[in-house]
Protein backbone atom coordinates (compact mmCIF):
# COMPACT_ATOMS: atom_id res chain seq x y z
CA UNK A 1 -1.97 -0.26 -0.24
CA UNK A 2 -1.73 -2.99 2.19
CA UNK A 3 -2.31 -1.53 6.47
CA UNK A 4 1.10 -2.25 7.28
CA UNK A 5 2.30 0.31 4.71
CA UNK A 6 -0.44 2.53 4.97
CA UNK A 7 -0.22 2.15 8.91
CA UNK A 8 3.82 2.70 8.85
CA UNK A 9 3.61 6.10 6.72
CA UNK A 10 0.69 7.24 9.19
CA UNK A 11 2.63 6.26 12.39
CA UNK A 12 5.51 8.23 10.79
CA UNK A 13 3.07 11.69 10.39
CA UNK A 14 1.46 11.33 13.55
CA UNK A 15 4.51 9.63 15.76
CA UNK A 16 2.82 7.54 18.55
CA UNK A 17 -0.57 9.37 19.03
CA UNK A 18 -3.90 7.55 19.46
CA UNK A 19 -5.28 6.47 16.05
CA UNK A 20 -8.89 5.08 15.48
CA UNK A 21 -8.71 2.16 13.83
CA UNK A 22 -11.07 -0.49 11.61
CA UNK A 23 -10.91 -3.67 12.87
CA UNK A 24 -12.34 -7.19 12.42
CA UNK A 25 -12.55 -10.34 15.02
CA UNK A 26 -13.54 -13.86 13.39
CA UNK A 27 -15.14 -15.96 15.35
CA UNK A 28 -15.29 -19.93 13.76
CA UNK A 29 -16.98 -22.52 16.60
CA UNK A 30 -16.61 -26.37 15.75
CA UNK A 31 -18.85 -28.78 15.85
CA UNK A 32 -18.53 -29.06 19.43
CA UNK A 33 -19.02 -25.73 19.77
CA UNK A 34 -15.58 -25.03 20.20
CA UNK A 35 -14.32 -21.26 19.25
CA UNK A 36 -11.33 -21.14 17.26
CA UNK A 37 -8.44 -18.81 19.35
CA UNK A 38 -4.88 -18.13 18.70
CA UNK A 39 -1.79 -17.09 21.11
CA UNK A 40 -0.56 -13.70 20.38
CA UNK A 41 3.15 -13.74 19.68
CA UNK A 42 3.34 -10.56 21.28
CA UNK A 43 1.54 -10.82 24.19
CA UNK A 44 1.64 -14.38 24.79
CA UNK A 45 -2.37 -13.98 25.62
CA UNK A 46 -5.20 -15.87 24.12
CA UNK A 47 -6.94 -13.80 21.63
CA UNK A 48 -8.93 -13.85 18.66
CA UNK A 49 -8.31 -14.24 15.34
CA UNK A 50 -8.17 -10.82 13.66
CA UNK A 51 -6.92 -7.66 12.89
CA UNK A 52 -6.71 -4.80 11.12
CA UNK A 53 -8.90 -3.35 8.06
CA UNK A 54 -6.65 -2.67 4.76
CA UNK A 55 -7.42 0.61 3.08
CA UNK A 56 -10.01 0.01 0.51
CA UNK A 57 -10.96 -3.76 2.11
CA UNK A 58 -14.29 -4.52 2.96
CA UNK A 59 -14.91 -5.52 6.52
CA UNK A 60 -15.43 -9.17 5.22
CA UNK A 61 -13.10 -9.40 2.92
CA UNK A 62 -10.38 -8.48 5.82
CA UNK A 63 -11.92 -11.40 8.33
CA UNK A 64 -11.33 -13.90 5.35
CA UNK A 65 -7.59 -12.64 4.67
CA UNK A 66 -7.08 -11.98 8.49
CA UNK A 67 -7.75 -15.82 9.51
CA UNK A 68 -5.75 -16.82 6.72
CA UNK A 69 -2.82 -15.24 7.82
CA UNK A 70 -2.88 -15.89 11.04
CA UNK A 71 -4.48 -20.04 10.99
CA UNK A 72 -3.90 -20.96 7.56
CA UNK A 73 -7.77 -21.58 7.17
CA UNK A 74 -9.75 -20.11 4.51
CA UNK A 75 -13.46 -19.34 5.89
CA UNK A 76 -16.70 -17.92 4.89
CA UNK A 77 -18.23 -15.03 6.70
CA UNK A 78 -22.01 -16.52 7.53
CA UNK A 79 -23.29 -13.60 9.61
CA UNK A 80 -22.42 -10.61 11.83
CA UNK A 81 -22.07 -11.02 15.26
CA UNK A 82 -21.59 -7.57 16.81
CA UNK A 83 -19.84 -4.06 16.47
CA UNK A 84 -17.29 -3.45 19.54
CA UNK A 85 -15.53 -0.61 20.57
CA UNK A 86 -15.16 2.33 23.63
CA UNK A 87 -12.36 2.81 26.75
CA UNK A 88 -11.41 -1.12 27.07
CA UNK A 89 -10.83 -1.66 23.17
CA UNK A 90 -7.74 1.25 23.30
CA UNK A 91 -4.37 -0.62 23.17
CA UNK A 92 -1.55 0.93 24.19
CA UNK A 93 1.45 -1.23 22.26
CA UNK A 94 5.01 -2.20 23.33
CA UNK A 95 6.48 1.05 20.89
CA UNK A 96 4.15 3.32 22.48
CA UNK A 97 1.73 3.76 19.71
CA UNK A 98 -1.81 3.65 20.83
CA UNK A 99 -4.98 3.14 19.21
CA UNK A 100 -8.58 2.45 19.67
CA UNK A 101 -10.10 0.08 17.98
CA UNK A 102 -13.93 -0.01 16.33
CA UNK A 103 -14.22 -3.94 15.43
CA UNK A 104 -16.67 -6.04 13.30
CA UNK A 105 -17.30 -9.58 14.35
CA UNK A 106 -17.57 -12.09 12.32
CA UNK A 107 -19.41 -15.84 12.69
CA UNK A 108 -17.47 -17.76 9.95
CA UNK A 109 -17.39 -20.85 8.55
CA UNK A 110 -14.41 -23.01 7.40
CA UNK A 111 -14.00 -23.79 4.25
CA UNK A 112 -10.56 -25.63 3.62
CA UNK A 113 -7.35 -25.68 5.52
CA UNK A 114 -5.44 -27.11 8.53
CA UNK A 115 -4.70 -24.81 11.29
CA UNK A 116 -1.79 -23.75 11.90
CA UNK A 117 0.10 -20.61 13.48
CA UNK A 118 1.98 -18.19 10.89
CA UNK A 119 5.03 -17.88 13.98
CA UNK A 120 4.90 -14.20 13.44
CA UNK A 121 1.62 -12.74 14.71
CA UNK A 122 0.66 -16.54 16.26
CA UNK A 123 2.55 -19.07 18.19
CA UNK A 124 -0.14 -21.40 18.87
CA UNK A 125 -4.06 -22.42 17.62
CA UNK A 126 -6.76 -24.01 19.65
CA UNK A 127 -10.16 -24.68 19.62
CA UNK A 128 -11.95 -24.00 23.16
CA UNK A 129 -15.40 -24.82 24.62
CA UNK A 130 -16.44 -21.81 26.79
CA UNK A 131 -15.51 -23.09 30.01
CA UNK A 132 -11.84 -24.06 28.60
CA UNK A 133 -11.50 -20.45 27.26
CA UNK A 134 -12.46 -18.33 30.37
CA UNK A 135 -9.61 -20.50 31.63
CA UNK A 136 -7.23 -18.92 29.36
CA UNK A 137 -4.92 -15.76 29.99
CA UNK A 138 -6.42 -13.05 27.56
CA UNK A 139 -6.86 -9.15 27.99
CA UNK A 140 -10.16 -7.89 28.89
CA UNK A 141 -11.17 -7.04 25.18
CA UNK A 142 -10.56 -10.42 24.56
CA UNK A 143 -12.74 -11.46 27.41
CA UNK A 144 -15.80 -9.12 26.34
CA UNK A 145 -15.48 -10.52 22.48
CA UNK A 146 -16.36 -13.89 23.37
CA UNK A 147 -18.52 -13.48 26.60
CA UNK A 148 -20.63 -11.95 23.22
CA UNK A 149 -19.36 -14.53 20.73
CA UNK A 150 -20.32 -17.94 23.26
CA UNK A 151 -24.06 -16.43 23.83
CA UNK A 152 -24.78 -16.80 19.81
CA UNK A 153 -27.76 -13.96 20.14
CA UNK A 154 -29.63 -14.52 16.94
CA UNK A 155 -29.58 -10.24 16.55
CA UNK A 156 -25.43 -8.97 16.46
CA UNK A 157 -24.71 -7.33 19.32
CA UNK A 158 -23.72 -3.30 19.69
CA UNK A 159 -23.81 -1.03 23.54
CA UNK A 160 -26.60 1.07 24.20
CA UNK A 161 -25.92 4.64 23.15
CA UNK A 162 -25.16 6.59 26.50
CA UNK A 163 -25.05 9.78 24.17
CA UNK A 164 -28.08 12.44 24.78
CA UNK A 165 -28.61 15.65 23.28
CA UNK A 166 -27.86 18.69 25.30
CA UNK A 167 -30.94 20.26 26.24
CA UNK A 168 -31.82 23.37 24.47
């Protein structure tokens, strides 16, 4: 069943409440180093390409169909960047439905394709150099994905647990 179905018959059990939700962020550099971004049509921020895990989709398989949908360009995952999540990755939405969002990030390569926004999720595409995108109007989730994304760590990133046992 494809999210937005499977997402619309959830919203409709649990109304607006705070979900927790799979995600995945794709993050395709240039030769120039130049990271691939898109405008969110309904934000109007900068953001990264992705979205959304479909039920039964493996994290991969959902960065390849996400940048399709929203550039046009079909990619390759090559490795994995980093697991993101906690307080600044909750969105609160236009309806009122909120969620928090656990996201996989992908380093991909291109494979074919011109890109291109779909003019539903994506008004515009642009490739940035680091200084060009911190330059850019994006949310603060936005801002911690590639602050990760522009250091290219050799070993994918994830926060220190903060979690200790209570002592017995």
């Amino acid at each position: 069943m494809p999210m937005s179905e499977y997402l619309r018959e959830l919203r409709r059990k649990v109304g607006h409440d705070y979900l927790m939700l799979q995600s995945v962020t794709v993050m395709l550099f240039d030769p120039a180093d130049r990271l691939l971004l898109v405008r969110d049509a309904a934000t109007g921020l900068w953001t990264t390409v992705g979205g959304i895990i479909d039920p039964d989709e493996t994290p991969a398989d959902a960065a390849v169909r996400e940048c399709w949908e929203e550039t046009g360009l079909h990619v390759a995952p090559i490795r994995l960047l980093g697991v993101f999540g906690g307080p600044q990755f909750v969105v609160t939405y236009g309806n009122g439905d909120v969620a928090s969002f656990t996201s996989t990030m992908f380093e991909v390569r291109r494979i074919s394709g011109e890109p291109r926004p779909d003019g539903v999720e994506t008004t515009a595409v642009g490739s940035f150099s680091q200084e060009e995108a911190a330059a850019l109007e994006t949310s603060e989730r936005t801002r911690i994905l590639l602050t990760h994304a522009f250091a290219r760590d050799s070993r994918p990133y994830f926060a220190p647990p903060r979690w200790v046992p209570p002592e017995a």
